[in-house]
C-alpha atoms as a PDB file:
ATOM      1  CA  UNK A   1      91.335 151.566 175.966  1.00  0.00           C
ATOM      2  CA  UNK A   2      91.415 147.723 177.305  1.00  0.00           C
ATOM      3  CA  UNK A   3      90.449 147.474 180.757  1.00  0.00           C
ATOM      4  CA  UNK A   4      91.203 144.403 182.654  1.00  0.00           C
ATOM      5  CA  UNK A   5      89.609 143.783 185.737  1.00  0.00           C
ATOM      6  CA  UNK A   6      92.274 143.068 188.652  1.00  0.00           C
ATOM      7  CA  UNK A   7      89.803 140.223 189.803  1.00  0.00           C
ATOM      8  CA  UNK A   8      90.524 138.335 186.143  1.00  0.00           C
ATOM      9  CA  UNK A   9      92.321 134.996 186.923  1.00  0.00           C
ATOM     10  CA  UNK A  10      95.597 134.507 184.855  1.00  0.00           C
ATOM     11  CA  UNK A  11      96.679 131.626 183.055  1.00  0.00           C
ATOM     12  CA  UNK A  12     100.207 130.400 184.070  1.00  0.00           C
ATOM     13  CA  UNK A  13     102.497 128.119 182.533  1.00  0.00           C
ATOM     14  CA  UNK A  14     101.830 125.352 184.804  1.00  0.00           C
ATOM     15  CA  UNK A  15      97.376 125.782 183.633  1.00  0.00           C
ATOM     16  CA  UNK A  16      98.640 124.918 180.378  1.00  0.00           C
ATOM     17  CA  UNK A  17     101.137 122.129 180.754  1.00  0.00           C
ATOM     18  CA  UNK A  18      98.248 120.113 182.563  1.00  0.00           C
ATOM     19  CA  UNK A  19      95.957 120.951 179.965  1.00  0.00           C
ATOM     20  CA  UNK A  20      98.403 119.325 177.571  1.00  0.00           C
ATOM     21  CA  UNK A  21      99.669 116.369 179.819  1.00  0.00           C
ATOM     22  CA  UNK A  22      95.763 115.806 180.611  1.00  0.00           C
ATOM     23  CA  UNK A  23      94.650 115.873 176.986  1.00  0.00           C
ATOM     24  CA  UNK A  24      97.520 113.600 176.303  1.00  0.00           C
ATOM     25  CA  UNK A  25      96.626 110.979 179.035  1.00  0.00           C
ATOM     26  CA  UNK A  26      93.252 110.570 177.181  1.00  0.00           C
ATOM     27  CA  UNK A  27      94.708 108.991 174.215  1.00  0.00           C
ATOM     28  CA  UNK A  28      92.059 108.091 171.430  1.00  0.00           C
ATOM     29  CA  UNK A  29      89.639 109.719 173.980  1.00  0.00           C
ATOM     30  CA  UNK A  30      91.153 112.900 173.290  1.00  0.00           C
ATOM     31  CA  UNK A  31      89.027 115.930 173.197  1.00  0.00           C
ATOM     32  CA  UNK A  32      90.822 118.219 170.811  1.00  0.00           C
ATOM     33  CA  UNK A  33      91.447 120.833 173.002  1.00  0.00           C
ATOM     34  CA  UNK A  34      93.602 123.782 172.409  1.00  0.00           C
ATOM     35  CA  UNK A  35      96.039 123.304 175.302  1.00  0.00           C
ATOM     36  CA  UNK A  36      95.717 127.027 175.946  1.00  0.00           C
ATOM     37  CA  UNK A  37      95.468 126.442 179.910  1.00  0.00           C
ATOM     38  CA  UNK A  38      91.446 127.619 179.901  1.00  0.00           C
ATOM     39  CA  UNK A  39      90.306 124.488 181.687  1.00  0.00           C
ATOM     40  CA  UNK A  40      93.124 123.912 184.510  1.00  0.00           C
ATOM     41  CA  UNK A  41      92.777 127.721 184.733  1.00  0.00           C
ATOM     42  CA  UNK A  42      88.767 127.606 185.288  1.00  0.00           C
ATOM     43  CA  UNK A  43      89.391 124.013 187.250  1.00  0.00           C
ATOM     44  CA  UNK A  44      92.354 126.983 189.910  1.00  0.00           C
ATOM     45  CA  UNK A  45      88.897 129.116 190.177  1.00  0.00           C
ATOM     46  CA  UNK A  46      86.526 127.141 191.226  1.00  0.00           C
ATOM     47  CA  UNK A  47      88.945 125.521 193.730  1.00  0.00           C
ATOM     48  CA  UNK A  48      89.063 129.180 194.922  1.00  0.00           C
ATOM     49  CA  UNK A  49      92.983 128.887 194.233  1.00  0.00           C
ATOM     50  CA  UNK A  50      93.506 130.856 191.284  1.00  0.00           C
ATOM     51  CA  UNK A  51      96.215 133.707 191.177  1.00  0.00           C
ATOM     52  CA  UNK A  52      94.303 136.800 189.765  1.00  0.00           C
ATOM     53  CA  UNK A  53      95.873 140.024 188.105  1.00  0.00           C
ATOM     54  CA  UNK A  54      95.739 141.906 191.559  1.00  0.00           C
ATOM     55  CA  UNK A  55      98.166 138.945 193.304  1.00  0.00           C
ATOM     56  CA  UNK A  56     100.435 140.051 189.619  1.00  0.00           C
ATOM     57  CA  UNK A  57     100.306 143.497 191.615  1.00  0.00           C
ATOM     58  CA  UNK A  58     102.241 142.341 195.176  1.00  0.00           C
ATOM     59  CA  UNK A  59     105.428 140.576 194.314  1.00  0.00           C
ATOM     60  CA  UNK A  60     105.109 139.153 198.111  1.00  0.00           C
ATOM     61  CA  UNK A  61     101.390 137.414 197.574  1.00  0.00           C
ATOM     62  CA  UNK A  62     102.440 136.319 193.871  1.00  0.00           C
ATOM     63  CA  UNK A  63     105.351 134.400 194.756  1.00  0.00           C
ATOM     64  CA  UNK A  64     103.435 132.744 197.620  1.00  0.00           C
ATOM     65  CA  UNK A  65     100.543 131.874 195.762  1.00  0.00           C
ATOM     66  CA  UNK A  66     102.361 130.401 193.007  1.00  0.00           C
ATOM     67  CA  UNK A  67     104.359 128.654 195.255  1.00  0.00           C
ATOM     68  CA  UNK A  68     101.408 126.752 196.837  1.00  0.00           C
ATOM     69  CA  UNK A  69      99.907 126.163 193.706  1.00  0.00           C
ATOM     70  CA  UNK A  70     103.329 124.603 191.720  1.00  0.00           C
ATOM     71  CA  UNK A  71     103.486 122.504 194.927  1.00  0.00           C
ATOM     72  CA  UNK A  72     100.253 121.047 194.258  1.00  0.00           C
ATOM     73  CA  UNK A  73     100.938 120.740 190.395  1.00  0.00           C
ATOM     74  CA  UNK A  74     103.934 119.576 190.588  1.00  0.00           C
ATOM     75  CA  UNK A  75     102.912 116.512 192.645  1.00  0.00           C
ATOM     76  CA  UNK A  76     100.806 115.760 189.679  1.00  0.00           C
ATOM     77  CA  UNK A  77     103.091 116.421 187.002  1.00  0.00           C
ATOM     78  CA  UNK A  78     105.293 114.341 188.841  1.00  0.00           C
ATOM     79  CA  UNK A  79     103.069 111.348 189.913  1.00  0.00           C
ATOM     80  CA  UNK A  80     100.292 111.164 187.881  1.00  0.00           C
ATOM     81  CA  UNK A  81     102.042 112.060 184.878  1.00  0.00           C
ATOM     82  CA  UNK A  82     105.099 110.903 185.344  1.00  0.00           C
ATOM     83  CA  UNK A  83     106.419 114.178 184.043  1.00  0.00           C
ATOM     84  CA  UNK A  84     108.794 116.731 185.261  1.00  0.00           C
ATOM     85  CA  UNK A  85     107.801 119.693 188.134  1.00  0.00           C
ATOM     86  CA  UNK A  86     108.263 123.095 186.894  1.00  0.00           C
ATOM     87  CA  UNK A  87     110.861 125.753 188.865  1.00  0.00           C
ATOM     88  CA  UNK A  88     108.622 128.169 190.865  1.00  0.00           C
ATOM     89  CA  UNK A  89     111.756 130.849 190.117  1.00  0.00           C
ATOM     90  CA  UNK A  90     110.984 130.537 186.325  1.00  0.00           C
ATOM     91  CA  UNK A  91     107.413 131.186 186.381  1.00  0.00           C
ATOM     92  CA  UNK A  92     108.253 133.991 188.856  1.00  0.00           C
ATOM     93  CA  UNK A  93     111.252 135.734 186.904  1.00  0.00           C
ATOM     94  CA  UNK A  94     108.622 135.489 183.849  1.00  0.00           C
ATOM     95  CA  UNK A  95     106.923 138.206 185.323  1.00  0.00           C
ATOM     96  CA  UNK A  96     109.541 140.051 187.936  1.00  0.00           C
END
């Protein structure tokens, strides 16, 4: 039996379109990373605003958290990368 601890952060989406958009910014600097999300996902923890698998459990707290954190990735996305936001309902239907 896999047991997952419900204070595991998750990796969303948005963790790994920055990992991609920030590995692509580096250009021949690149790092060769997998653009799996891990490090925008570990940078969300230590920020102390990752969503974990026990937010997954209240629709309520999920959809605010990941509304506050798209906010904040979407300015980058859309300023610093120059790329487009991504819908808050998207990431949300994903997983209502």
């Amino acid at each position: 039996n896999l047991r997952i601890s419900d204070r595991a952060h998750v990796i969303l989406p948005y963790h790994i379109e920055l990992d991609r958009l920030q590995e692509e910014a580096k250009g021949d600097n690149k790092i060769g990373t997998t653009i799996k999300g891990i490090g925008p996902a570990y940078m969300d923890k230590a920020a102390r605003v990752g969503i974990r698998i026990a937010d997954l459990l209240d629709k309520e707290i999920f959809r605010e958290r990941l509304e506050r954190n798209l906010a904040e990735k979407n300015r980058l996305f859309e300023k610093l990368y120059d790329s487009e936001p991504i819908s808050v309902d998207d990431i949300f239907e994903e997983y209502y």
